[in-house]
C-alpha atoms as a PDB file:
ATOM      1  CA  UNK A   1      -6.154  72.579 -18.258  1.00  0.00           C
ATOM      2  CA  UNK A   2      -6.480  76.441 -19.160  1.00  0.00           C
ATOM      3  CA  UNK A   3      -4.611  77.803 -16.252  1.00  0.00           C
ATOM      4  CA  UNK A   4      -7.097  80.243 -15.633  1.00  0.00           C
ATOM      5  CA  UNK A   5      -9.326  77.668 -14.847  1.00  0.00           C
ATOM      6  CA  UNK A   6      -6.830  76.307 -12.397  1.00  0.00           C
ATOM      7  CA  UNK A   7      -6.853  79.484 -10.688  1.00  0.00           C
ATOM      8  CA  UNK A   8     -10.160  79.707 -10.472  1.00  0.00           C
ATOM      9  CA  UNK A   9     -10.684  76.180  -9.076  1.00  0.00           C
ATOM     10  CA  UNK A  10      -8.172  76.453  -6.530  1.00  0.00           C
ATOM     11  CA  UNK A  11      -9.565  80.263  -5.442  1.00  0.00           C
ATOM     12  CA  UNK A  12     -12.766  77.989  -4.769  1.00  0.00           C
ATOM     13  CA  UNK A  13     -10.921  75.235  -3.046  1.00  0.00           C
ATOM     14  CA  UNK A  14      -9.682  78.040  -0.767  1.00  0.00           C
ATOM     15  CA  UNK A  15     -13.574  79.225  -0.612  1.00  0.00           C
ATOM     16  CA  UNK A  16     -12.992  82.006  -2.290  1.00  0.00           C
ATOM     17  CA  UNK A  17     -15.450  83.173  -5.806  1.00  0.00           C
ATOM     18  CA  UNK A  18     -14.206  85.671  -8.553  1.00  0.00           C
ATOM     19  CA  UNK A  19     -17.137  87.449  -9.282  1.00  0.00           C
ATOM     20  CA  UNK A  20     -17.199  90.806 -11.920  1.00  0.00           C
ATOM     21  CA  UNK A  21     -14.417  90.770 -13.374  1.00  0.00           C
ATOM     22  CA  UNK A  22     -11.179  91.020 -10.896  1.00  0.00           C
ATOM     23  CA  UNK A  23     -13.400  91.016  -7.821  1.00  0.00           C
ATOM     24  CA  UNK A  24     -12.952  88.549  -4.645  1.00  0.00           C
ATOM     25  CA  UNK A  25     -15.721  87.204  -2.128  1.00  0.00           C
ATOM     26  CA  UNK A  26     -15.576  85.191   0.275  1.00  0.00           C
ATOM     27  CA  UNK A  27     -17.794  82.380  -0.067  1.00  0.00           C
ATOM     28  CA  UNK A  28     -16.916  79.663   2.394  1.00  0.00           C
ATOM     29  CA  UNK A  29     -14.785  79.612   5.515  1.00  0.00           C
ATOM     30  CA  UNK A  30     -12.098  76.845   5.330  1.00  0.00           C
ATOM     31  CA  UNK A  31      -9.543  76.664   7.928  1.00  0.00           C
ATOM     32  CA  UNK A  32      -6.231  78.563   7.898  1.00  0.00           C
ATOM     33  CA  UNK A  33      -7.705  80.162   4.650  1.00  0.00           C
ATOM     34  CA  UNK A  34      -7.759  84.446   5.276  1.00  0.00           C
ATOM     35  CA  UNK A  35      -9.543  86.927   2.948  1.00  0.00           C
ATOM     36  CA  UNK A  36      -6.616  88.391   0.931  1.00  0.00           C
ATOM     37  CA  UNK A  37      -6.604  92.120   0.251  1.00  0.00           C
ATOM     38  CA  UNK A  38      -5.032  91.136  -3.373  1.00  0.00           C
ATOM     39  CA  UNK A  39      -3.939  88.278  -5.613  1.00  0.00           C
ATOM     40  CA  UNK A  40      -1.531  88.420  -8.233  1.00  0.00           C
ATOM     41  CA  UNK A  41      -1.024  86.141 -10.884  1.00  0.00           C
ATOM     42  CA  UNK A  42       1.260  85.245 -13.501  1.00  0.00           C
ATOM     43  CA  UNK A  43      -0.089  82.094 -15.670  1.00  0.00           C
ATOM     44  CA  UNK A  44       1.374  79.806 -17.080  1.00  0.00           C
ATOM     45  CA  UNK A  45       0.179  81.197 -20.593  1.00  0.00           C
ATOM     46  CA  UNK A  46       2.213  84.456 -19.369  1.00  0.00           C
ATOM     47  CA  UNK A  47      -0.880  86.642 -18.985  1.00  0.00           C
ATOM     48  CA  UNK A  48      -0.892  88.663 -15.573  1.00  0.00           C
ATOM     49  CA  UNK A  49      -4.451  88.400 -13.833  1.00  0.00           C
ATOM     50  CA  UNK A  50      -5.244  90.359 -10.448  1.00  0.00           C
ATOM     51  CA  UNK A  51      -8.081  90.082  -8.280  1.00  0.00           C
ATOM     52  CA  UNK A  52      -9.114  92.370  -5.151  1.00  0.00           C
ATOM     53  CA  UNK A  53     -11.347  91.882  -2.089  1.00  0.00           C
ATOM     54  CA  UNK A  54     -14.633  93.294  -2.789  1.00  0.00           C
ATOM     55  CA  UNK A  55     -14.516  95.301   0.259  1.00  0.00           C
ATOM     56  CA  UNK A  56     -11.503  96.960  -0.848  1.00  0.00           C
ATOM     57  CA  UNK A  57     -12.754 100.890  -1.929  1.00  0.00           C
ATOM     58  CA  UNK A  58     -13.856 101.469  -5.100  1.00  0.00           C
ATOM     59  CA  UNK A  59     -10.781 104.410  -5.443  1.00  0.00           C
ATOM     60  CA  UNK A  60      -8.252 101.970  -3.861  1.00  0.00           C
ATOM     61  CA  UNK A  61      -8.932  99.389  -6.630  1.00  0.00           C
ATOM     62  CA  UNK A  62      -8.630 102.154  -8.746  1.00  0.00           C
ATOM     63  CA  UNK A  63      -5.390 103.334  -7.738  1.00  0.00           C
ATOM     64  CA  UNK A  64      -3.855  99.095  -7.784  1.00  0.00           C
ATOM     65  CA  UNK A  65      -5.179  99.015 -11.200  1.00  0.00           C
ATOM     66  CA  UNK A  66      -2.785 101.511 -12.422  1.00  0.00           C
ATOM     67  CA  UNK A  67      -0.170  99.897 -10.043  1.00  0.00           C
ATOM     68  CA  UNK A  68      -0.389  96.698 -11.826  1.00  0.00           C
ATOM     69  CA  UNK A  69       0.069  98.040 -15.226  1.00  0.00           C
ATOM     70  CA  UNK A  70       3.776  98.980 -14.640  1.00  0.00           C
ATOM     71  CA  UNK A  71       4.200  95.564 -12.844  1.00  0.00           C
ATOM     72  CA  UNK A  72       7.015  93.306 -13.960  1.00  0.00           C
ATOM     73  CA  UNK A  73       6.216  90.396 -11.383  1.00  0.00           C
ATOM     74  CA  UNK A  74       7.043  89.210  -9.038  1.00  0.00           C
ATOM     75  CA  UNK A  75       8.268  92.844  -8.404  1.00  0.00           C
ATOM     76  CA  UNK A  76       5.109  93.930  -7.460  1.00  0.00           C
ATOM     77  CA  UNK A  77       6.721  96.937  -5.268  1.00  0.00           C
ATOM     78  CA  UNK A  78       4.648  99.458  -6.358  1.00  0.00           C
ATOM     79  CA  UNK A  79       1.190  98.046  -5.212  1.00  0.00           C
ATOM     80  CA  UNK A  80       2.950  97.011  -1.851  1.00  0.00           C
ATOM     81  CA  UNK A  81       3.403 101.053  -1.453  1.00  0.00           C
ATOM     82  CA  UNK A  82       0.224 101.669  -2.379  1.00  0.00           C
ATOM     83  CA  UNK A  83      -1.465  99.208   0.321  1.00  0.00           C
ATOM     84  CA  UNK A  84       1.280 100.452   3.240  1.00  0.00           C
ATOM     85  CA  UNK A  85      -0.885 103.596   2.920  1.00  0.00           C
ATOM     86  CA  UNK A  86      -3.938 102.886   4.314  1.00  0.00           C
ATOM     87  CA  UNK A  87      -2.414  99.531   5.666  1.00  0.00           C
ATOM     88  CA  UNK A  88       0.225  99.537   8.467  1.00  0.00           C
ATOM     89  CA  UNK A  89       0.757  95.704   8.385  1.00  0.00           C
ATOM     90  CA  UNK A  90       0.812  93.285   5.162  1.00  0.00           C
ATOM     91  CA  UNK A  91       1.598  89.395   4.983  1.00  0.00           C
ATOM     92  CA  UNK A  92       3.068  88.704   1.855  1.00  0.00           C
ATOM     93  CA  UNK A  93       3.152  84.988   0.488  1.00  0.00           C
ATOM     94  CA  UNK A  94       4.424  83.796  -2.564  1.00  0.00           C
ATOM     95  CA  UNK A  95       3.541  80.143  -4.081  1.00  0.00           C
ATOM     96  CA  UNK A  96       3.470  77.807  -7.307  1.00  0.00           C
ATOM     97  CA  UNK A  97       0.846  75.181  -8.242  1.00  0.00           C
ATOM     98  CA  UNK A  98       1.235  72.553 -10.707  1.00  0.00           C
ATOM     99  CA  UNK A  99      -1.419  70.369 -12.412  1.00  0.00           C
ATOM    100  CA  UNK A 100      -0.809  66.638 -12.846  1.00  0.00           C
ATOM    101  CA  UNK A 101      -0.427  65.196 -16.555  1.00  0.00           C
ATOM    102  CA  UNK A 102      -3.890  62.669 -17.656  1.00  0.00           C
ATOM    103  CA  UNK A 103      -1.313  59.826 -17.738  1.00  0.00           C
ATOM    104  CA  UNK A 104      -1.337  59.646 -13.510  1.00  0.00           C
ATOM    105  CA  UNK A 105      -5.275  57.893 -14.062  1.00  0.00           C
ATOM    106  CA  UNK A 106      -3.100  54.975 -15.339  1.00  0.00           C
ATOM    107  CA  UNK A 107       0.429  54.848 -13.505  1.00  0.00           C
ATOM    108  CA  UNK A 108       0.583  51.943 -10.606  1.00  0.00           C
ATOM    109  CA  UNK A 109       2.580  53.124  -7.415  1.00  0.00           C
ATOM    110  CA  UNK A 110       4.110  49.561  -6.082  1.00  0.00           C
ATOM    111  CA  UNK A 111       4.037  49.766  -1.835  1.00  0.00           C
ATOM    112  CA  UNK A 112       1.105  52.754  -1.845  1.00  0.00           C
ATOM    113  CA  UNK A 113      -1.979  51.750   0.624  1.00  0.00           C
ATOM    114  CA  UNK A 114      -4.861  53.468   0.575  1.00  0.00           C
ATOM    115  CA  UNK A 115      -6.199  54.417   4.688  1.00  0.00           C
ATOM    116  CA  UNK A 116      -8.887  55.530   6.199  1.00  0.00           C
ATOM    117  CA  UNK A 117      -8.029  58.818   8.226  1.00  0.00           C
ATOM    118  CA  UNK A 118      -9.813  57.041  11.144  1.00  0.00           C
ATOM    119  CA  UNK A 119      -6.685  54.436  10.814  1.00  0.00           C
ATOM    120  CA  UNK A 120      -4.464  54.415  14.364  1.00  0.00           C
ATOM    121  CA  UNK A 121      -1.552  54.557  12.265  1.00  0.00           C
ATOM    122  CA  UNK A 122      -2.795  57.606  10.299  1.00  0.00           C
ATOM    123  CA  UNK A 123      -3.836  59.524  13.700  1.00  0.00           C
ATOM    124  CA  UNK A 124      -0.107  58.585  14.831  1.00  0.00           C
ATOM    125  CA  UNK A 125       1.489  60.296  11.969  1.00  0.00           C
ATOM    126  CA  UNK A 126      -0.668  63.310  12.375  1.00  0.00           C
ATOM    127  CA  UNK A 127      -2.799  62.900   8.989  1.00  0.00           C
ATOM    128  CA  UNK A 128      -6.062  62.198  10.849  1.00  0.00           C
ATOM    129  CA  UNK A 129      -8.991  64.904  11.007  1.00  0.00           C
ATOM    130  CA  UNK A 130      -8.278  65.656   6.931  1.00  0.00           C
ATOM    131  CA  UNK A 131      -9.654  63.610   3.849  1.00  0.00           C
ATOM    132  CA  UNK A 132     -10.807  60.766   4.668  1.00  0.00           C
ATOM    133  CA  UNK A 133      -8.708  59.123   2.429  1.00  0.00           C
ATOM    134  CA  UNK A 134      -4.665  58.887   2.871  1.00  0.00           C
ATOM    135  CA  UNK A 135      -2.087  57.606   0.739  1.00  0.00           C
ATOM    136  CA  UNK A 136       0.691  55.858   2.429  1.00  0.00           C
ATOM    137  CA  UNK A 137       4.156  54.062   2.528  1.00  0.00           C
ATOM    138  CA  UNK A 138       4.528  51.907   5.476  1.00  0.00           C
ATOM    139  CA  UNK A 139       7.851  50.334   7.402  1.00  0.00           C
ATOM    140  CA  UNK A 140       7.723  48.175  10.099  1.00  0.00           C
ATOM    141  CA  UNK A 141       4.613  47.940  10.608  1.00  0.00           C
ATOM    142  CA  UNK A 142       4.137  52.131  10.806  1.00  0.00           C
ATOM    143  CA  UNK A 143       3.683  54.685   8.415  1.00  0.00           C
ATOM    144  CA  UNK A 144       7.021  56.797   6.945  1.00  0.00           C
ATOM    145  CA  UNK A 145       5.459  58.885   4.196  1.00  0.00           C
ATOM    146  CA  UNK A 146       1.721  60.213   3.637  1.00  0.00           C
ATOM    147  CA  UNK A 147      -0.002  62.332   0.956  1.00  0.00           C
ATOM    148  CA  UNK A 148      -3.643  64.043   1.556  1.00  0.00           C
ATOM    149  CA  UNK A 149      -5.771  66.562   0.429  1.00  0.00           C
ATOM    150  CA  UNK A 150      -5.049  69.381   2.904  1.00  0.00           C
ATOM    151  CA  UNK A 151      -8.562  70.676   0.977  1.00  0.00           C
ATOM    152  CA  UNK A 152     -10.952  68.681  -1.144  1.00  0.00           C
ATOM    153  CA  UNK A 153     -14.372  69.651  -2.788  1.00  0.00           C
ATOM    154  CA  UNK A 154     -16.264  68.582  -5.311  1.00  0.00           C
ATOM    155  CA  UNK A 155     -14.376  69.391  -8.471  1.00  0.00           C
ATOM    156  CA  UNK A 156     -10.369  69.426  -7.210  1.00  0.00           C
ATOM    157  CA  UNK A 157      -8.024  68.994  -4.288  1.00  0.00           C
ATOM    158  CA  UNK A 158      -4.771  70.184  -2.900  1.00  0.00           C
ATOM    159  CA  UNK A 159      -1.661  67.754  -2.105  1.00  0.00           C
ATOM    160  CA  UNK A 160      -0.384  67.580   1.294  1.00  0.00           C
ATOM    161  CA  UNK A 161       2.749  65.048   1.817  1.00  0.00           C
ATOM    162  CA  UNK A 162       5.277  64.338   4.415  1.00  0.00           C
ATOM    163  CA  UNK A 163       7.739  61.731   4.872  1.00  0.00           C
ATOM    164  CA  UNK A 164       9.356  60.656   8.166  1.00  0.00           C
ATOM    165  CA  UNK A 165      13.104  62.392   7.798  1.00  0.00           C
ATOM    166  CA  UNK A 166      14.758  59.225   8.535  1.00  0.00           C
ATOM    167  CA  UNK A 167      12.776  57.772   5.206  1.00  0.00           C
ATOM    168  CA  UNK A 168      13.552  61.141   2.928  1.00  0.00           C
ATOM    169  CA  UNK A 169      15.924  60.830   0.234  1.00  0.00           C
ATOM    170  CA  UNK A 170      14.105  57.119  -1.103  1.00  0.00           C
ATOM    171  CA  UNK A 171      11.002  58.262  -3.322  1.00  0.00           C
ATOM    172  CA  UNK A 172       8.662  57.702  -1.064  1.00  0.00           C
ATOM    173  CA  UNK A 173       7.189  61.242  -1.210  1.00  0.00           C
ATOM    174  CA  UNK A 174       6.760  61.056  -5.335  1.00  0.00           C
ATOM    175  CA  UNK A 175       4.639  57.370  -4.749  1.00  0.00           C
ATOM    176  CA  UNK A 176       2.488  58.452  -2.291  1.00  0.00           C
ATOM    177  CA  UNK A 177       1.808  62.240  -4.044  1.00  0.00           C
ATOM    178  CA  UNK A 178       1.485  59.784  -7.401  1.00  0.00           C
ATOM    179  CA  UNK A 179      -0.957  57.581  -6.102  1.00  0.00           C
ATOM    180  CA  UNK A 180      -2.732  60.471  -4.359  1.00  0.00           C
ATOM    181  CA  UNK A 181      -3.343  62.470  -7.714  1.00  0.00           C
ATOM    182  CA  UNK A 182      -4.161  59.333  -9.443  1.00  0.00           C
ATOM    183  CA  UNK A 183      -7.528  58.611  -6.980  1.00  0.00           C
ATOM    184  CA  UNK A 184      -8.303  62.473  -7.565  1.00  0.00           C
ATOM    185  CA  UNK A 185      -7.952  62.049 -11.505  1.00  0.00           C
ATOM    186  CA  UNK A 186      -9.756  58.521 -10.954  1.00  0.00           C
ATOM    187  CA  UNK A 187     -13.406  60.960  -9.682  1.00  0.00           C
ATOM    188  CA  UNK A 188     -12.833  63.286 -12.556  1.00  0.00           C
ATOM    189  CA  UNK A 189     -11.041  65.991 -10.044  1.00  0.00           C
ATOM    190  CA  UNK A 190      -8.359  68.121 -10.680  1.00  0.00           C
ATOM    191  CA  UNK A 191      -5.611  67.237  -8.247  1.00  0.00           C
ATOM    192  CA  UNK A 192      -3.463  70.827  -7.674  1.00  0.00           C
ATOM    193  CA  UNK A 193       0.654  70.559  -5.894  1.00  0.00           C
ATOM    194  CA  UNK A 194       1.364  74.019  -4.627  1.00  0.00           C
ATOM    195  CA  UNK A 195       4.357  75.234  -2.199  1.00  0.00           C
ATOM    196  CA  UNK A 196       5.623  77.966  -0.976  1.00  0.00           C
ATOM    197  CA  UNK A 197       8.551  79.801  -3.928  1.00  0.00           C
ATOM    198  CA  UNK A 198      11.106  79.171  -1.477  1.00  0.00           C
ATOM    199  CA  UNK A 199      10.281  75.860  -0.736  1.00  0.00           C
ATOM    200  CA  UNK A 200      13.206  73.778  -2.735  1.00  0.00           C
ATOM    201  CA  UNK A 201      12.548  70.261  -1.584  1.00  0.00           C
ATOM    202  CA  UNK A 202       8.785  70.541  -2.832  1.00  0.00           C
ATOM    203  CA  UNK A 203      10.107  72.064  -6.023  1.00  0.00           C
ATOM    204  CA  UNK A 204      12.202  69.318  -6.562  1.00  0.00           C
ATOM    205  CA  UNK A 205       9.706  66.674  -5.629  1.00  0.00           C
ATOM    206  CA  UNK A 206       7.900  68.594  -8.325  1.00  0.00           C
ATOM    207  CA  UNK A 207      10.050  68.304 -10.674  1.00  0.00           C
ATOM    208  CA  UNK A 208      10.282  64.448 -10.117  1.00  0.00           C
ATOM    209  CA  UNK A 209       6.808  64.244 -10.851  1.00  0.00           C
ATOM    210  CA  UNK A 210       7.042  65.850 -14.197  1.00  0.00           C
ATOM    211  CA  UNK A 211       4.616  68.419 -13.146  1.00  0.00           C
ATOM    212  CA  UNK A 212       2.409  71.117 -15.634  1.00  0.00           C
ATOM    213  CA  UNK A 213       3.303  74.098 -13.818  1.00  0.00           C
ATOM    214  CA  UNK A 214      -0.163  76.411 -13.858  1.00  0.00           C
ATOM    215  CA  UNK A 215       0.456  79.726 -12.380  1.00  0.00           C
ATOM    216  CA  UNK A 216       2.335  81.164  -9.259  1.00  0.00           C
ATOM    217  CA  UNK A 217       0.680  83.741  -7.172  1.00  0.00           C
ATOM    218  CA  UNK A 218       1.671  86.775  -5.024  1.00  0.00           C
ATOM    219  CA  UNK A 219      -0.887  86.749  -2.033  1.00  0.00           C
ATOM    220  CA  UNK A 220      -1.382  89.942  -0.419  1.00  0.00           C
ATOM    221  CA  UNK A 221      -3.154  90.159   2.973  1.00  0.00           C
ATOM    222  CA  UNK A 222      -3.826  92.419   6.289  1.00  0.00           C
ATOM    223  CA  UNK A 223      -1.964  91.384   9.256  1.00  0.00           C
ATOM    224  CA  UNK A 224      -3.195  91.968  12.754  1.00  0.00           C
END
């Protein structure tokens, strides 16, 4: 997939809508989602895209645009000056998202069941009130390893997987993610793995999984 595309469709998962160019609206509230000030890019393709709030002033925009010209991300110091002056308080986040190769339509993930989110063993692990749908691993009778879509519309969804700790370490996590992408790719949706840069267990798990990394992304937003 182009990865511009990808950031586009995930920008929508997170119901957000680039609109003129480099400009951000908010389209849909989805929980735990926040209007960034700015996103920053750096695709796959290694082309640098940035996008700002609409609301952001016209001369503001302005004055990031030349910012992001001398940028040599993820060193995006500069523009973090530039927002510190009208903006006492920033939350700064810093994530990669993957894609998930064609061949996942056809792979088979031996112990993966597929629950309903209304399941008493999904609301004991703490998966229920998401996607209705849940990928699992089960022992004894009880779930040790889940993958949903922590956000899910009609054209892609977002990976969200946890194992039990005393079940880590056994591949559990790569089935059930698997399996999970595989249903997505199954509907003709584009399933999307993203963590946190910092996150080394998810990078590894991506890894695993042979992942098509798509862009990372420097989100920029106002704390209260």
């Amino acid at each position: 997939m182009n990865p511009l595309e990808a950031l586009h469709l995930q920008l929508r998962l997170e119901g957000k809508e680039v609109l003129n160019g480099d400009l951000l609206r908010q389209v849909e509230v989805v929980p735990d989602e926040e209007m960034p000030l700015v996103v920053i890019a750096s695709l796959s393709s290694q082309e640098l895209v940035v996008y700002y709030d609409e609301a952001l002033p016209p001369e503001l925009r302005d004055g990031l645009g030349k910012q992001v010209r001398s940028v040599d991300f993820p060193n995006i110091d500069p523009i973090i000056a530039a927002l510190h002056q009208r903006y006492l308080k920033l939350e700064i986040g810093r994530f990669k998202t993957y894609t998930f190769p064609e061949r996942y339509k056809d792979l088979i993930f031996d112990e993966v069941i597929q629950f309903h989110n209304a399941d008493p063993k999904v609301q004991a692990f703490g998966f229920d009130g998401l996607a209705e749908q849940i990928h699992v691993v089960e022992r004894d009778g009880k779930i040790v390893s889940a993958c949903v879509s922590a956000k899910e519309n009609d054209r892609c969804g977002e990976a969200w997987v946890t194992t039990d700790p005393e079940y880590r370490h056994q591949g559990f996590g790569q089935k059930v993610v698997g399996a999970w992408a595989g249903s997505l790719l199954a509907m003709n949706k584009v399933p999307f793995y993203s963590h946190k840069i910092d996150n080394l267990a998810s990078a590894k798990l991506a890894r695993r999984l042979e992942l098509e990394p798509a862009f990372e992304e420097i989100v920029i937003a106002q704390s209260s």
